[in-house]
PDB file of N, CA and C in Angstrom:
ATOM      1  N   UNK A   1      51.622  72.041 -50.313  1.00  0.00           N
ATOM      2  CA  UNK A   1      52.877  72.316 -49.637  1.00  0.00           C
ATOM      3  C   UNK A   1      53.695  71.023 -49.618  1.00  0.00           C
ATOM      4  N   UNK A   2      55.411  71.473 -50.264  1.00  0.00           N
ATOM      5  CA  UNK A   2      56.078  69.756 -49.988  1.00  0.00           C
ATOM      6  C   UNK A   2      56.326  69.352 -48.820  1.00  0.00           C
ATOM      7  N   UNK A   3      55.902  70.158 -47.784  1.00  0.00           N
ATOM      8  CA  UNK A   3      56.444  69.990 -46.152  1.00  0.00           C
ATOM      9  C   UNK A   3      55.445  69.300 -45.381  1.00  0.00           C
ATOM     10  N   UNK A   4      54.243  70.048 -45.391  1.00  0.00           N
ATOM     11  CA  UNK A   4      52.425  69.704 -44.738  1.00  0.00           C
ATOM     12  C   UNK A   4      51.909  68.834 -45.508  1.00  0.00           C
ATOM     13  N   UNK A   5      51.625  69.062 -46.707  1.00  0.00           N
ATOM     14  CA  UNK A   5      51.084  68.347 -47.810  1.00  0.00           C
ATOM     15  C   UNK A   5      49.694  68.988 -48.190  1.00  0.00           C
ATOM     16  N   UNK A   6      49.626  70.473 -47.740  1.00  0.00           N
ATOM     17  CA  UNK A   6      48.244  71.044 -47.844  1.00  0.00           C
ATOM     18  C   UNK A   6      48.281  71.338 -49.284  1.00  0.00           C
ATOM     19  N   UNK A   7      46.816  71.492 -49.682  1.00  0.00           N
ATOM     20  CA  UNK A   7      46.677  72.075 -51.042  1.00  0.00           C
ATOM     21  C   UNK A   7      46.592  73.433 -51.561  1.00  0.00           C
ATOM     22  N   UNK A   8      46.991  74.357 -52.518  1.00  0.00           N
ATOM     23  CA  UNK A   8      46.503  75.715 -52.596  1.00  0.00           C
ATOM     24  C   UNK A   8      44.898  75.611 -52.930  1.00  0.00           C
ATOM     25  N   UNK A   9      44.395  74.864 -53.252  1.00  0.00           N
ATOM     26  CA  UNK A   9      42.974  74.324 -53.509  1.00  0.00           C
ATOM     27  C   UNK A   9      41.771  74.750 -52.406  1.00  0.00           C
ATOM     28  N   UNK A  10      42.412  74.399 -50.958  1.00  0.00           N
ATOM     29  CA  UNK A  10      41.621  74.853 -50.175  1.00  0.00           C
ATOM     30  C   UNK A  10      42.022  76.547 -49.461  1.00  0.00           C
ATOM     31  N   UNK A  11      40.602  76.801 -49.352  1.00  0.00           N
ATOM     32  CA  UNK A  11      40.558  78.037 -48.647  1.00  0.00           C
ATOM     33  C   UNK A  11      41.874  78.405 -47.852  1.00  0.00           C
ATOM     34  N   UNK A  12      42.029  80.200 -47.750  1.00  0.00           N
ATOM     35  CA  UNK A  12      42.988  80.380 -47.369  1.00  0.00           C
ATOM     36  C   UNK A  12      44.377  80.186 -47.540  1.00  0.00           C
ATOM     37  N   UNK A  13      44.773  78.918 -48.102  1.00  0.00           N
ATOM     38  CA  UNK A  13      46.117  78.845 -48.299  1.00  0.00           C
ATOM     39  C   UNK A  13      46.941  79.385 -49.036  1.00  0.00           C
ATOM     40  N   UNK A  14      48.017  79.891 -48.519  1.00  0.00           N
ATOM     41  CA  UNK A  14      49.185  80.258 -49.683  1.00  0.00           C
ATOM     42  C   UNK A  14      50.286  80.063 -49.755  1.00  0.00           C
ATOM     43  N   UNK A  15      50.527  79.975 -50.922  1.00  0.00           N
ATOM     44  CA  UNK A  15      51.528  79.001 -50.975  1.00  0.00           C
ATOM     45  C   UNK A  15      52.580  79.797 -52.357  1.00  0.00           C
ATOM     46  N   UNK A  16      54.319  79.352 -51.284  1.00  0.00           N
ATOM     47  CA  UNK A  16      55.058  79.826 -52.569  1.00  0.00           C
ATOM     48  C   UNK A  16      55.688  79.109 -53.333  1.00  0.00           C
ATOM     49  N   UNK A  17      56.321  78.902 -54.423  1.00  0.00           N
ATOM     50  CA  UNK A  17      56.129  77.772 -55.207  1.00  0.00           C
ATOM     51  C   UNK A  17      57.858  78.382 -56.044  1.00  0.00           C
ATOM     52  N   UNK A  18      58.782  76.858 -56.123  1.00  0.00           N
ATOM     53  CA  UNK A  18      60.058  77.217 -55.913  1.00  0.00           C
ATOM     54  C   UNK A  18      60.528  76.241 -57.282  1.00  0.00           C
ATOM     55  N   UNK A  19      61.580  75.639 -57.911  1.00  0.00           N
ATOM     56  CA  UNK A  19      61.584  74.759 -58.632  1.00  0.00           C
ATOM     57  C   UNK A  19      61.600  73.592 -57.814  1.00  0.00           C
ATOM     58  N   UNK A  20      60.335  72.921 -58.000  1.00  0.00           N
ATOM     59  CA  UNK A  20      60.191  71.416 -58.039  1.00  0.00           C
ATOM     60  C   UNK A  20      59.676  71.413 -56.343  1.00  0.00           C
ATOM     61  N   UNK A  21      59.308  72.847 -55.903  1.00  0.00           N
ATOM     62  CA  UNK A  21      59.044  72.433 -54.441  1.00  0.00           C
ATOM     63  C   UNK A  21      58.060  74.149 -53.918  1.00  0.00           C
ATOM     64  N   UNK A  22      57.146  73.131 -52.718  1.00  0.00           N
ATOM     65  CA  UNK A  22      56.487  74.371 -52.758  1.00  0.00           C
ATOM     66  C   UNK A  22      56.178  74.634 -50.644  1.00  0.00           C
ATOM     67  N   UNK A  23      56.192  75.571 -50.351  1.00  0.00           N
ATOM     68  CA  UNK A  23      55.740  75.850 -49.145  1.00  0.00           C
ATOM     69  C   UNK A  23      54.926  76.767 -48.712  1.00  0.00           C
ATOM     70  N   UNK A  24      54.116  76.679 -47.675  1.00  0.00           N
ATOM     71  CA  UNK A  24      52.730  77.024 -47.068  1.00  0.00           C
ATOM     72  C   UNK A  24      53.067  78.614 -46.344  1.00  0.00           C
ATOM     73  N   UNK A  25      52.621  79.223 -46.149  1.00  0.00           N
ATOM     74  CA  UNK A  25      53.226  80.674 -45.278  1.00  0.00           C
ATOM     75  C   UNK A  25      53.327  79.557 -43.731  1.00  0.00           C
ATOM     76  N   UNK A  26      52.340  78.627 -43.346  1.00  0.00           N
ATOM     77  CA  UNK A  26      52.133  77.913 -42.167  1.00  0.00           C
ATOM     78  C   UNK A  26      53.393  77.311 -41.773  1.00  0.00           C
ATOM     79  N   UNK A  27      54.109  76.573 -43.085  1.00  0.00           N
ATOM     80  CA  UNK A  27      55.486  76.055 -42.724  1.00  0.00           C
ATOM     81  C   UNK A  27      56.384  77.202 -42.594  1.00  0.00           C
ATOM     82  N   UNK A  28      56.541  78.388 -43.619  1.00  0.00           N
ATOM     83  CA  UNK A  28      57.685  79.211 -43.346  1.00  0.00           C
ATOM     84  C   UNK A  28      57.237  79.618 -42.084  1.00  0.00           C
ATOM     85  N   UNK A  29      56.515  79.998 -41.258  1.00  0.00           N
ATOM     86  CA  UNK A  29      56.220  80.543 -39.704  1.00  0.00           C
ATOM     87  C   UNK A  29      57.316  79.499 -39.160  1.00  0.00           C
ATOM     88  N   UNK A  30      57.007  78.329 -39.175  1.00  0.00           N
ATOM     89  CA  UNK A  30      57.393  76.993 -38.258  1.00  0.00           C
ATOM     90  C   UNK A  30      58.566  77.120 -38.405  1.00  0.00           C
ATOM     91  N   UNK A  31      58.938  77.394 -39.775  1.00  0.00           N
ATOM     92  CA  UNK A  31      60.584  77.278 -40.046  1.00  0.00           C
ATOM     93  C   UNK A  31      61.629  78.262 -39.605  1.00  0.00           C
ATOM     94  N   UNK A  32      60.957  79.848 -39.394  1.00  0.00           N
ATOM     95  CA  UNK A  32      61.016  80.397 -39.353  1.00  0.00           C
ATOM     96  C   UNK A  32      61.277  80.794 -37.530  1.00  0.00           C
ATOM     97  N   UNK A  33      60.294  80.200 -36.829  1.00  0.00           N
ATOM     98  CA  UNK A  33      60.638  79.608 -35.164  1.00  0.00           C
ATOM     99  C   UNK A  33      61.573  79.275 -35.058  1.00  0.00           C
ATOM    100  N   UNK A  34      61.659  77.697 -35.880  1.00  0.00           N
ATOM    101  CA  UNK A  34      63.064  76.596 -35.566  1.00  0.00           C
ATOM    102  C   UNK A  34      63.947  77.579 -35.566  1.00  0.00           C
ATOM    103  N   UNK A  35      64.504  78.241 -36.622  1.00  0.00           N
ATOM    104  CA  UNK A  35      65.469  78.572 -36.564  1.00  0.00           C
ATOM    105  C   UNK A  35      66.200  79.943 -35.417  1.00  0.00           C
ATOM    106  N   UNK A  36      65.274  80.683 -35.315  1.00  0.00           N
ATOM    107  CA  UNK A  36      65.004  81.731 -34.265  1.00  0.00           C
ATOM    108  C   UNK A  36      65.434  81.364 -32.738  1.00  0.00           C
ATOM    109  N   UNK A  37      65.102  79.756 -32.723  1.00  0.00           N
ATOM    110  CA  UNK A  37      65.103  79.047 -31.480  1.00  0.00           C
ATOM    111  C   UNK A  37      66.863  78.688 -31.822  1.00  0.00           C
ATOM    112  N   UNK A  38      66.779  78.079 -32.644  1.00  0.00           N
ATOM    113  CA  UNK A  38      68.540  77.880 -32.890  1.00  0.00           C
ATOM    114  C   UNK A  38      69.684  79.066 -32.794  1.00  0.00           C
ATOM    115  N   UNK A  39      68.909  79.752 -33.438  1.00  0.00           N
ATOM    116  CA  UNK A  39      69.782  81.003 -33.144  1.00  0.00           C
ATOM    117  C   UNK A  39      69.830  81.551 -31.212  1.00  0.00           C
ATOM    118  N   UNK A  40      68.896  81.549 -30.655  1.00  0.00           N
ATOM    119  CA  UNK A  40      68.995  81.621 -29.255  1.00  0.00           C
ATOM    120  C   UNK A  40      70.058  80.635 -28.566  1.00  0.00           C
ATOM    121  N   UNK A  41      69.686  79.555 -28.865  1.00  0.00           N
ATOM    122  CA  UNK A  41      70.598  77.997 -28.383  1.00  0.00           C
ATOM    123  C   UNK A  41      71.853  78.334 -28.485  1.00  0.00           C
ATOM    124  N   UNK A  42      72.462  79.359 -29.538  1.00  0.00           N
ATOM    125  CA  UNK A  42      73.842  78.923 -30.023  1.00  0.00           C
ATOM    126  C   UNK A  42      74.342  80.238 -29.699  1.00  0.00           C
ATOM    127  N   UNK A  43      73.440  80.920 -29.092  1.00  0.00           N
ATOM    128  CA  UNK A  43      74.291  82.584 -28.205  1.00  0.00           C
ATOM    129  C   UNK A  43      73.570  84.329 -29.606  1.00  0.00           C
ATOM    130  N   UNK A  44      73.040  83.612 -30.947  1.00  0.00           N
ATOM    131  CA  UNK A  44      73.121  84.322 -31.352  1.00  0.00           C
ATOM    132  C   UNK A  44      73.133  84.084 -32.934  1.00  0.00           C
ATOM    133  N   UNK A  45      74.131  83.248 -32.877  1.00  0.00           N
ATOM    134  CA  UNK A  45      75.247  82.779 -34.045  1.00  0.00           C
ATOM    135  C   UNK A  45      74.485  82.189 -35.030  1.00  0.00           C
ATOM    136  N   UNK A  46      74.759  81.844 -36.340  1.00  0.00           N
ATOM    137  CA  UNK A  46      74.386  80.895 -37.207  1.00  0.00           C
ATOM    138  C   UNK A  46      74.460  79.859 -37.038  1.00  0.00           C
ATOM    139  N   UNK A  47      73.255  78.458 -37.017  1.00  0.00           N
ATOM    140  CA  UNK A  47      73.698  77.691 -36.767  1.00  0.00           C
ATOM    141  C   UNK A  47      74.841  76.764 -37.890  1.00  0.00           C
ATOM    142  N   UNK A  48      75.704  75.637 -37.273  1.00  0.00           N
ATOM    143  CA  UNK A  48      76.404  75.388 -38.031  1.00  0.00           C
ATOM    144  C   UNK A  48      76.040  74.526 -39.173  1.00  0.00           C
ATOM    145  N   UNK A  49      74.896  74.018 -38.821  1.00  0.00           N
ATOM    146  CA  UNK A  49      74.453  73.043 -39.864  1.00  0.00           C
ATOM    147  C   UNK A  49      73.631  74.334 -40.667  1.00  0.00           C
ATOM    148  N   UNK A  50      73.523  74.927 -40.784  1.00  0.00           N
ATOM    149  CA  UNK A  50      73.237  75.995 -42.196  1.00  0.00           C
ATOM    150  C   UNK A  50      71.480  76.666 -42.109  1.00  0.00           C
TER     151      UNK A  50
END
């Protein structure tokens, strides 16, 4: 993962794989919070930084 730095090597992991970059299902969850949480913060809305 380019985020964690885990390997698809070990057990369990999966991982999706993008040009030149790859992420864990573990990070999209996390990322996937942050933004959920941003969206609450801001009434709803998109945040503005993207």
């Amino acid at each position: 993962c380019s985020f964690c730095g885990k390997s698809q090597k070990l057990d369990g992991v999966e991982i999706v794989a993008g040009p030149s970059v790859y992420i864990c299902f573990e990070c999209v969850d996390l990322c996937k919070d942050i933004i959920n949480e941003r969206k609450a913060e801001s009434g709803g809305k998109d945040h503005p930084d993207g």
